[in-house]
Protein backbone atom coordinates (compact mmCIF):
# COMPACT_ATOMS: atom_id res chain seq x y z
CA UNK A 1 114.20 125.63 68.50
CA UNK A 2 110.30 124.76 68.10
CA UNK A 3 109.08 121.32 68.87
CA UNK A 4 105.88 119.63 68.16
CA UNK A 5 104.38 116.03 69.34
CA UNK A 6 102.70 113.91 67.02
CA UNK A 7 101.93 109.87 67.19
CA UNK A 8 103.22 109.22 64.05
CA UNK A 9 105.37 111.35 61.57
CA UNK A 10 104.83 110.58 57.61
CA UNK A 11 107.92 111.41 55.53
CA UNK A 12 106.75 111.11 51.94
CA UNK A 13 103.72 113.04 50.49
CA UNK A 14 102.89 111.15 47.49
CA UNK A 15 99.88 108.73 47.36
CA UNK A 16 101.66 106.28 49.87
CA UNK A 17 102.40 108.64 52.43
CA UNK A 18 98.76 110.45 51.68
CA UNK A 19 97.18 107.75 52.53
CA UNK A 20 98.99 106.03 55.43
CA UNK A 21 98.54 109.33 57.28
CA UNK A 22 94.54 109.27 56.47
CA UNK A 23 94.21 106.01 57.39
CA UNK A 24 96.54 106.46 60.56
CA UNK A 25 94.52 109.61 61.72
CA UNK A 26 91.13 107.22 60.90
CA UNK A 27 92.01 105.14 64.12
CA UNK A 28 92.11 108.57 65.87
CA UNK A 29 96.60 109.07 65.43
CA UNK A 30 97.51 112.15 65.60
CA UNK A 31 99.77 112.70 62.50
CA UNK A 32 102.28 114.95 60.47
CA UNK A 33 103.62 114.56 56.98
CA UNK A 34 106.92 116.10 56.32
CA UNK A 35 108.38 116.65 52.59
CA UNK A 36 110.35 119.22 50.98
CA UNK A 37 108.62 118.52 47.23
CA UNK A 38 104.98 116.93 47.54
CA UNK A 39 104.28 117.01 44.13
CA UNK A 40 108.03 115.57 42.67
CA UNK A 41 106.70 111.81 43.41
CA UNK A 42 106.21 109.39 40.73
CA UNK A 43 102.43 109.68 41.19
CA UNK A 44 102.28 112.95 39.37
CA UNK A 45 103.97 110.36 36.31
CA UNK A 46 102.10 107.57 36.51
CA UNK A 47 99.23 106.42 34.29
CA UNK A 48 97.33 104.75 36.97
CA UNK A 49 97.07 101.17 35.58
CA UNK A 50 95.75 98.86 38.33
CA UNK A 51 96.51 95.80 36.66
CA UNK A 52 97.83 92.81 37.98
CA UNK A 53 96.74 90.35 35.71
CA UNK A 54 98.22 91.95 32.73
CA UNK A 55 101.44 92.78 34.55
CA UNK A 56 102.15 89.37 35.78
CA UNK A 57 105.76 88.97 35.81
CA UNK A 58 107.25 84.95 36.47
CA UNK A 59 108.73 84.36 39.91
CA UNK A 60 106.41 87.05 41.06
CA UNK A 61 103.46 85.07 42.69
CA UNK A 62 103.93 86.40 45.82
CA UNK A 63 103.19 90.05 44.84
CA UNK A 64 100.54 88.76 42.22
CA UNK A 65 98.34 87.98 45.55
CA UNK A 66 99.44 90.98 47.21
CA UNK A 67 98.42 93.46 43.97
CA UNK A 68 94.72 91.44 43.67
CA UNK A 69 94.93 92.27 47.67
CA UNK A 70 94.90 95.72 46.58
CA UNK A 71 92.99 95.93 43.59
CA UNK A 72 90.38 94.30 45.41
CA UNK A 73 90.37 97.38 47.92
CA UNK A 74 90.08 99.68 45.12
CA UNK A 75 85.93 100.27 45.08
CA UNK A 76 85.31 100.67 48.28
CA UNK A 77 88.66 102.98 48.84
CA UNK A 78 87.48 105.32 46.23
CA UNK A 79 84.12 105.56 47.20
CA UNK A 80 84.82 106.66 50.63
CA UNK A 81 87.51 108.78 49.90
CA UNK A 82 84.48 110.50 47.30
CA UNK A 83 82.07 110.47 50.00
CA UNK A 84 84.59 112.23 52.42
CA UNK A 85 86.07 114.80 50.04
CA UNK A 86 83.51 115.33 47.51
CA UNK A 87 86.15 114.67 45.04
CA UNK A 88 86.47 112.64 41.86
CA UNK A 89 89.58 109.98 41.57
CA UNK A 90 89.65 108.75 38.30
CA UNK A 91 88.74 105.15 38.96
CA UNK A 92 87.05 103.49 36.17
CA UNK A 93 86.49 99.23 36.44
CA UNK A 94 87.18 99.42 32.61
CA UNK A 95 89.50 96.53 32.01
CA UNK A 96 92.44 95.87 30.12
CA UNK A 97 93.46 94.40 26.48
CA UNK A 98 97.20 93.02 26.34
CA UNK A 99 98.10 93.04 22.86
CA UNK A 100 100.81 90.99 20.94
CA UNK A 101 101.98 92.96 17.81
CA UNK A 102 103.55 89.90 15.72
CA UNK A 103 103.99 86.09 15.90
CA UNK A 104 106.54 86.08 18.27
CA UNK A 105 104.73 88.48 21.12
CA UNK A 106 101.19 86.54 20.57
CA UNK A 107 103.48 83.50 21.94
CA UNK A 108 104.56 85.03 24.71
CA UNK A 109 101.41 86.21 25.76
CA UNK A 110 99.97 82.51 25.20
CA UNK A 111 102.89 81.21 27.87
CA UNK A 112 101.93 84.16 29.79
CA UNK A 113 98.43 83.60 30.03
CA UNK A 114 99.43 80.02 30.40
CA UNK A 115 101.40 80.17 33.43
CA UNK A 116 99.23 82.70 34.82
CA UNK A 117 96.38 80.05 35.01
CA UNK A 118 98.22 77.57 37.18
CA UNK A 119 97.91 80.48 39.22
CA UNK A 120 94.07 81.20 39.09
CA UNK A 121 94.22 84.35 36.56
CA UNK A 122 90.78 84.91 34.85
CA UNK A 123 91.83 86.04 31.16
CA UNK A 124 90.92 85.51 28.18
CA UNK A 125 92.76 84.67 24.73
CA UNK A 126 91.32 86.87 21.83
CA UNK A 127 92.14 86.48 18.13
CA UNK A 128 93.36 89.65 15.91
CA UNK A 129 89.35 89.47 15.02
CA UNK A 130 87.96 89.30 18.06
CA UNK A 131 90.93 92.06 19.39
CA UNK A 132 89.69 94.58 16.44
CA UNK A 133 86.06 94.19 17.67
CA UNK A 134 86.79 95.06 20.82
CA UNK A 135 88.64 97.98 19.95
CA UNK A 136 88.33 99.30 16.52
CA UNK A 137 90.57 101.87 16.15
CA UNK A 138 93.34 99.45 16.73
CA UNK A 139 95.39 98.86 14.18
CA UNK A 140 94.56 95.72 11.55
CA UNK A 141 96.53 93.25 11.45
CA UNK A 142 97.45 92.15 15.20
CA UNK A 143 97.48 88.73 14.92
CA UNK A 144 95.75 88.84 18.82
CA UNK A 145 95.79 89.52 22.51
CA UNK A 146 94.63 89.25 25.86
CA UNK A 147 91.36 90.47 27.92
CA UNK A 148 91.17 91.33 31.38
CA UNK A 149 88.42 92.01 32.62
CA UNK A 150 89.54 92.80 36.08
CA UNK A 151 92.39 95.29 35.26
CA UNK A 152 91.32 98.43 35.41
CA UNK A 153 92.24 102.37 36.19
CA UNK A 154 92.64 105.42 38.42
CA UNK A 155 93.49 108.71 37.57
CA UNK A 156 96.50 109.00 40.42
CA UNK A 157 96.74 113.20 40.24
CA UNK A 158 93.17 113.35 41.15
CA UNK A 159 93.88 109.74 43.74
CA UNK A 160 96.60 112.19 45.31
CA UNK A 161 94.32 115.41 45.69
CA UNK A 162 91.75 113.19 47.21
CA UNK A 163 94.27 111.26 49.47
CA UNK A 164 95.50 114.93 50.39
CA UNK A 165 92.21 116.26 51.23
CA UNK A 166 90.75 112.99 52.75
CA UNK A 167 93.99 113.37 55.03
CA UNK A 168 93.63 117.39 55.98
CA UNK A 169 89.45 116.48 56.93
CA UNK A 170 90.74 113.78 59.36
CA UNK A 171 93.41 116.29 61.16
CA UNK A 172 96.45 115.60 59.32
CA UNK A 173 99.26 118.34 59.52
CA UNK A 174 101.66 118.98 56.72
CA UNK A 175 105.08 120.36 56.46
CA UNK A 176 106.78 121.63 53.37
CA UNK A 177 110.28 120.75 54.40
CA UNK A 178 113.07 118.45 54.29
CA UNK A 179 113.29 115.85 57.49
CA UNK A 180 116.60 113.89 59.37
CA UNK A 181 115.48 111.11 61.33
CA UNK A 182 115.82 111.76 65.07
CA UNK A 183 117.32 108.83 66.82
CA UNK A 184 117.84 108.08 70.15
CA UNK A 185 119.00 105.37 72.68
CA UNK A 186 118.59 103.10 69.43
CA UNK A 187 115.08 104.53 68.24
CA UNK A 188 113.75 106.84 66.26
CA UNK A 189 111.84 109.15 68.13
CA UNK A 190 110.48 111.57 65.51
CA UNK A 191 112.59 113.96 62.99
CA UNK A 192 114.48 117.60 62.74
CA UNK A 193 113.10 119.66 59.94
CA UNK A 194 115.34 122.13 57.95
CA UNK A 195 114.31 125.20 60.17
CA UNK A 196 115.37 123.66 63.07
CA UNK A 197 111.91 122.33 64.41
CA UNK A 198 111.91 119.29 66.05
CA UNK A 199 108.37 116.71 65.36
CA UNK A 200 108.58 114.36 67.99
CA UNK A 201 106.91 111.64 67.28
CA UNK A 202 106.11 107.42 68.78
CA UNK A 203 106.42 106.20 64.97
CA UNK A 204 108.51 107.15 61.80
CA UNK A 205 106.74 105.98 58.44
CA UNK A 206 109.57 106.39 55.80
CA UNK A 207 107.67 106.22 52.38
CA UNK A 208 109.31 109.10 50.75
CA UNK A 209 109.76 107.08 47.46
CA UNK A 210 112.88 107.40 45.26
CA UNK A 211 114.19 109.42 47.93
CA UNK A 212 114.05 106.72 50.57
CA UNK A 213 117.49 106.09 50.82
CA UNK A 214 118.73 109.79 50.90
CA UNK A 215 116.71 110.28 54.46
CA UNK A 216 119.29 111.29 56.45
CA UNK A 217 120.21 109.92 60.27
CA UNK A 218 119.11 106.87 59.29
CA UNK A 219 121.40 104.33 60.64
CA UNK A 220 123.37 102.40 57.37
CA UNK A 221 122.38 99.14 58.28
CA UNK A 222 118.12 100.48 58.39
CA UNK A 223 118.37 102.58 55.44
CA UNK A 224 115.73 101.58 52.56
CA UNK A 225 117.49 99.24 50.12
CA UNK A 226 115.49 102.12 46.97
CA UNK A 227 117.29 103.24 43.98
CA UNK A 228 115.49 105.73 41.78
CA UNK A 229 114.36 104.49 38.32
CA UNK A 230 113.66 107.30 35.93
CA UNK A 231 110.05 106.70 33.67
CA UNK A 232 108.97 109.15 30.96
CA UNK A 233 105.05 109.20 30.23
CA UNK A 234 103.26 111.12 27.67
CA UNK A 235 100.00 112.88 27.89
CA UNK A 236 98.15 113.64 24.73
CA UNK A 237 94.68 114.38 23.00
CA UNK A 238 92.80 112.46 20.55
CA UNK A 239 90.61 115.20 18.52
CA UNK A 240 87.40 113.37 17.48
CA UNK A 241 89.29 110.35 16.79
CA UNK A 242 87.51 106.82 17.79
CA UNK A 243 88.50 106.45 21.22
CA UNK A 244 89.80 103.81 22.85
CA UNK A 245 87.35 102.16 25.40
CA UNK A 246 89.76 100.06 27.39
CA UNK A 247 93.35 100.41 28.59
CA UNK A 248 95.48 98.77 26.04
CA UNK A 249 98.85 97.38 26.67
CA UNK A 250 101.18 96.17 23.92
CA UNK A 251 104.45 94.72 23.45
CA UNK A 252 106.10 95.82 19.74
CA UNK A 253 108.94 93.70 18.91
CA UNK A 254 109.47 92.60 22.53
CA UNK A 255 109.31 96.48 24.01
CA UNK A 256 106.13 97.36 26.46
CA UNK A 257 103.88 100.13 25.39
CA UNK A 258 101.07 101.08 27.15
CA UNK A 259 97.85 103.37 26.39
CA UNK A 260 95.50 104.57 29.01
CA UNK A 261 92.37 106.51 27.59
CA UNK A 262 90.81 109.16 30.29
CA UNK A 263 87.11 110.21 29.55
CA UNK A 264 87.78 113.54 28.96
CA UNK A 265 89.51 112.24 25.84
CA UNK A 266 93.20 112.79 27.24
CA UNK A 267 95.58 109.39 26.42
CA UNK A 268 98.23 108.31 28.58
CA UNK A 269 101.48 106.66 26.49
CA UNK A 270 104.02 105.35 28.49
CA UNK A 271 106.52 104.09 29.65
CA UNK A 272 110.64 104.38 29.62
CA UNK A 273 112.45 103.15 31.88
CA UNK A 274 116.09 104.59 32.79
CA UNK A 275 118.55 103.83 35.72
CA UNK A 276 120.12 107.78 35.77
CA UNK A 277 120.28 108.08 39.59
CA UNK A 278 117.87 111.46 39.94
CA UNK A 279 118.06 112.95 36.29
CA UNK A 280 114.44 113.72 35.56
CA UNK A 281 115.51 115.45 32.23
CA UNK A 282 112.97 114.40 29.69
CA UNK A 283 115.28 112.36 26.63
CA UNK A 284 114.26 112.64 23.47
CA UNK A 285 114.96 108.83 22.22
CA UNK A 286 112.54 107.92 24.62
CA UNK A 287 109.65 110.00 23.85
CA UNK A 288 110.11 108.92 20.14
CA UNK A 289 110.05 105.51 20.77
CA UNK A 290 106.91 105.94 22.68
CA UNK A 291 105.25 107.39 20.26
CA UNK A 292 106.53 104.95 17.32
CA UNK A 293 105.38 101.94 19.12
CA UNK A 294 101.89 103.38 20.44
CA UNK A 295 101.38 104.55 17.15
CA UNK A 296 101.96 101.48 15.34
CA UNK A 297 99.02 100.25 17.79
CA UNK A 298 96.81 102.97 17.27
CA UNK A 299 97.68 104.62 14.01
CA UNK A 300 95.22 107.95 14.54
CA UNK A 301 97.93 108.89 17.18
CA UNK A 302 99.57 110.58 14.62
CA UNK A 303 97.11 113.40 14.75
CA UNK A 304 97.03 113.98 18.31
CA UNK A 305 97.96 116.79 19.79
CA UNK A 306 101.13 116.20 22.50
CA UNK A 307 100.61 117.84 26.11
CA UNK A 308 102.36 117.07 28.17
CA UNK A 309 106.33 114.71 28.99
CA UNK A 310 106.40 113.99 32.05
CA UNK A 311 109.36 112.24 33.95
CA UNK A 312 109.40 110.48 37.23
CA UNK A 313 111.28 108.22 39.57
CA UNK A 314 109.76 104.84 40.15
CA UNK A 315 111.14 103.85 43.69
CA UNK A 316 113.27 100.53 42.75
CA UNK A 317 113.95 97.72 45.54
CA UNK A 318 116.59 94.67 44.97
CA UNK A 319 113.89 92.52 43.95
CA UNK A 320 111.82 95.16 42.60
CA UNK A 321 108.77 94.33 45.38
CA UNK A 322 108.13 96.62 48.01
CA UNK A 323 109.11 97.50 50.95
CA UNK A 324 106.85 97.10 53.88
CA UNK A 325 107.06 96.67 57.71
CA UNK A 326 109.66 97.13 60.54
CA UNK A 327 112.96 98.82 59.35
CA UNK A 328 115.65 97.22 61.72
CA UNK A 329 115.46 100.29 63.72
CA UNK A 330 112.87 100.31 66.35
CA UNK A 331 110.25 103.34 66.04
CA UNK A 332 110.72 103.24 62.05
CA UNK A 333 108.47 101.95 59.42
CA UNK A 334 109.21 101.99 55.87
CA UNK A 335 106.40 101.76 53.69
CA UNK A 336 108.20 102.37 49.78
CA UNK A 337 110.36 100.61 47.30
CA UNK A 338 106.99 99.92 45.22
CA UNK A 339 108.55 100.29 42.25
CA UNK A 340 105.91 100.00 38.87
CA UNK A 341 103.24 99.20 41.49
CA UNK A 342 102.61 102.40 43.84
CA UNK A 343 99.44 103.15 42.58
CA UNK A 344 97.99 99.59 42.79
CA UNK A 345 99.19 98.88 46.23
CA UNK A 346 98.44 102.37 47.92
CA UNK A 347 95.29 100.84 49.56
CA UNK A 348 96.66 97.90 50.81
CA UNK A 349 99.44 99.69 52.16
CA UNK A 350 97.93 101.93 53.91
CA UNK A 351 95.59 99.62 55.74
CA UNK A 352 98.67 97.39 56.63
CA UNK A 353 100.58 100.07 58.21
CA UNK A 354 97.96 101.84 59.94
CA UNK A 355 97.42 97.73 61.10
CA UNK A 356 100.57 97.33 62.12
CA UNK A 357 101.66 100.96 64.20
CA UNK A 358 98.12 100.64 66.05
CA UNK A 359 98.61 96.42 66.99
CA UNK A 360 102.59 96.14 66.43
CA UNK A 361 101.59 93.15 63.84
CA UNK A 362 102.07 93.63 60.05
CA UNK A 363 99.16 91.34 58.46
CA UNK A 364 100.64 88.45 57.11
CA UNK A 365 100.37 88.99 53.48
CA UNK A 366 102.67 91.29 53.72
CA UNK A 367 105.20 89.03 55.27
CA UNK A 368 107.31 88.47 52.04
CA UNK A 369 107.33 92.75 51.97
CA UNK A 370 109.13 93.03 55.00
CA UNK A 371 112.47 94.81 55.12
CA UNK A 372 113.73 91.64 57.06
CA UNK A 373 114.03 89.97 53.55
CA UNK A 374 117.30 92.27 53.70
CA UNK A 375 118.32 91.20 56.80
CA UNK A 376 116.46 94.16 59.01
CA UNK A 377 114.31 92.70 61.59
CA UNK A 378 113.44 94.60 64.72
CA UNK A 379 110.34 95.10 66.13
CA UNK A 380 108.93 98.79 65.25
């Protein structure tokens, strides 16, 4: 048996795990990422919307501050993970338009926008006229919507490469294998790949996503309280079509629809959403009704040209708000459940983690994150 030391062991390679081991090895950690399928996570899915204004869900204050947190990150996060790799990640401060497709949605977003300025939200009410001059090749007749300004976009396969290479420049090791937590006297003390080789290791960062709770060694009262929810996203092409110029999301008939335009002319449609335990099989039903509600928004979608289904697992908590902080077991960190937010709280994440295995304090905006929430609270 081979055995290698490390300060802190990552298990998860999607964007969370990316960058909590860049931002660990920043403060000079020593680190290894560990994952049998880096490129299965739901960032390879998602459409990248960072967009917490237009999200806003009631009874979800809490993690309304915690996404602005992170969206607020979001420049300066990007620009020095360009500066460091040389690589492009997609982020574009474009905004977002929230669009109500008949009477009935256009009063929901009112009470929407309503509520969400008791809270301090800076949006803006448009009419269907104003909504059609903003973006013209919506289609007529939407009686309104809703303009943020501050919501805006990152391309999350090229945040991921970045996050990967950013990681590999500051010394970060990776291993293509599945991991079982190695505990002992009561704390985890690193992990046992699948070939046998032990990483030793001062701190465990769980953020393997969907697959959170099928870590093994684990003890059953730390294991992440995840459950995988299964998303379908298309990818298609708008041919010469008048593109859209800001993300665009819609509710037809009281169903969600989103559309994220790229500037290479690729759109984004998404998204289902399907609790099938870890059946990523593309369904049929679901890429239809995608494309029936995004095309009553945009009618030119009908000539696209379809790319790409893709199918992911959006890493569900209890209360659908992530999972950050002390597990219950000593040594262990999880750092996942983040649901339909991944991508919008990677940065804050990351620094709070990195905060908290380098001080042994998780910042205190994170506090309503904490795994103690389920009734796990030791120390890491």
């Amino acid at each position: 048996m081979t055995s290698t030391t490390s300060d802190v062991i990552v298990i998860g390679a999607g964007v969370i795990g990316a960058a909590v081991a860049w931002r660990c090895a920043q403060r000079g950690l020593t680190v290894t990422v560990v994952d049998p399928g880096p490129d299965r996570g739901a960032w390879h899915t998602a459409a990248g919307m960072l967009a917490p204004i237009t999200e806003l869900h009631y009874a979800e204050t809490p993690l309304l501050r915690l996404n602005l947190d992170s969206l607020a990150r979001y420049p300066a996060f990007c620009t020095e993970l360009g500066v460091q790799t040389g690589l492009p990640t997609g982020f574009v401060e474009c905004g977002t338009v929230s669009i109500a497709w008949d009477g009935a949605d256009l009063s929901a977003l009112r009470d929407l926008h309503a509520f969400g300025c008791t809270l301090g939200m800076e949006a803006t009410l448009l009419t269907g006229r104003e909504l059609r001059e903003l973006e013209p090749a919506l289609a007529a007749g939407l009686p309104g919507g809703l303009l943020a300004r501050g919501d805006h976009q990152v391309d999350p396969r090229l945040l991921h490469a970045a996050l990967v290479a950013a990681a590999e420049g500051a010394g970060v090791k990776r291993r293509r294998a599945g991991a079982v937590l190695d505990v002992v006297a009561d704390r985890a003390v690193g992990t046992r790949l699948d070939d046998g080789t032990l990483l030793s290791g001062h701190t465990v960062v769980l953020a393997a996503g969907a697959w959170s709770a099928q870590v093994g060694g684990v003890p059953p009262e730390c294991v992440a309280r995840v459950r995988p929810v299964k998303g379908q996203t298309l990818r298609l092409r708008l041919l010469g079509q008048p593109r859209l110029r800001r993300v665009i999301r819609g509710s037809v008939k009281g169903a969600p629809i989103y559309l994220v335009p790229r500037a290479d002319g690729q759109l984004i449609v998404g998204a289902s959403s399907d609790e099938v335990g870890f059946d990523l099989s593309p369904r049929a039903g679901a890429v239809y009704e995608l494309l029936r509600d995004a095309q009553s928004l945009l009618p030119e979608l009908a000539e696209a040209v379809l790319e790409e289904v893709c199918t992911g697992l959006r890493p569900g908590s209890p209360d659908n708000a992530p999972i950050i902080g002390p597990s219950g077991l000593p040594g262990l960190i999880h750092a996942t459940g983040h649901f339909r937010n991944g991508i919008l709280l990677t940065p804050v994440t990351a620094d709070a983690v990195a905060e908290l295995i380098e001080t042994g304090e998780l910042p205190s905006g994170l506090a309503p994150f904490a795994p103690a929430r389920f009734g796990q609270a030791v120390p890491a």
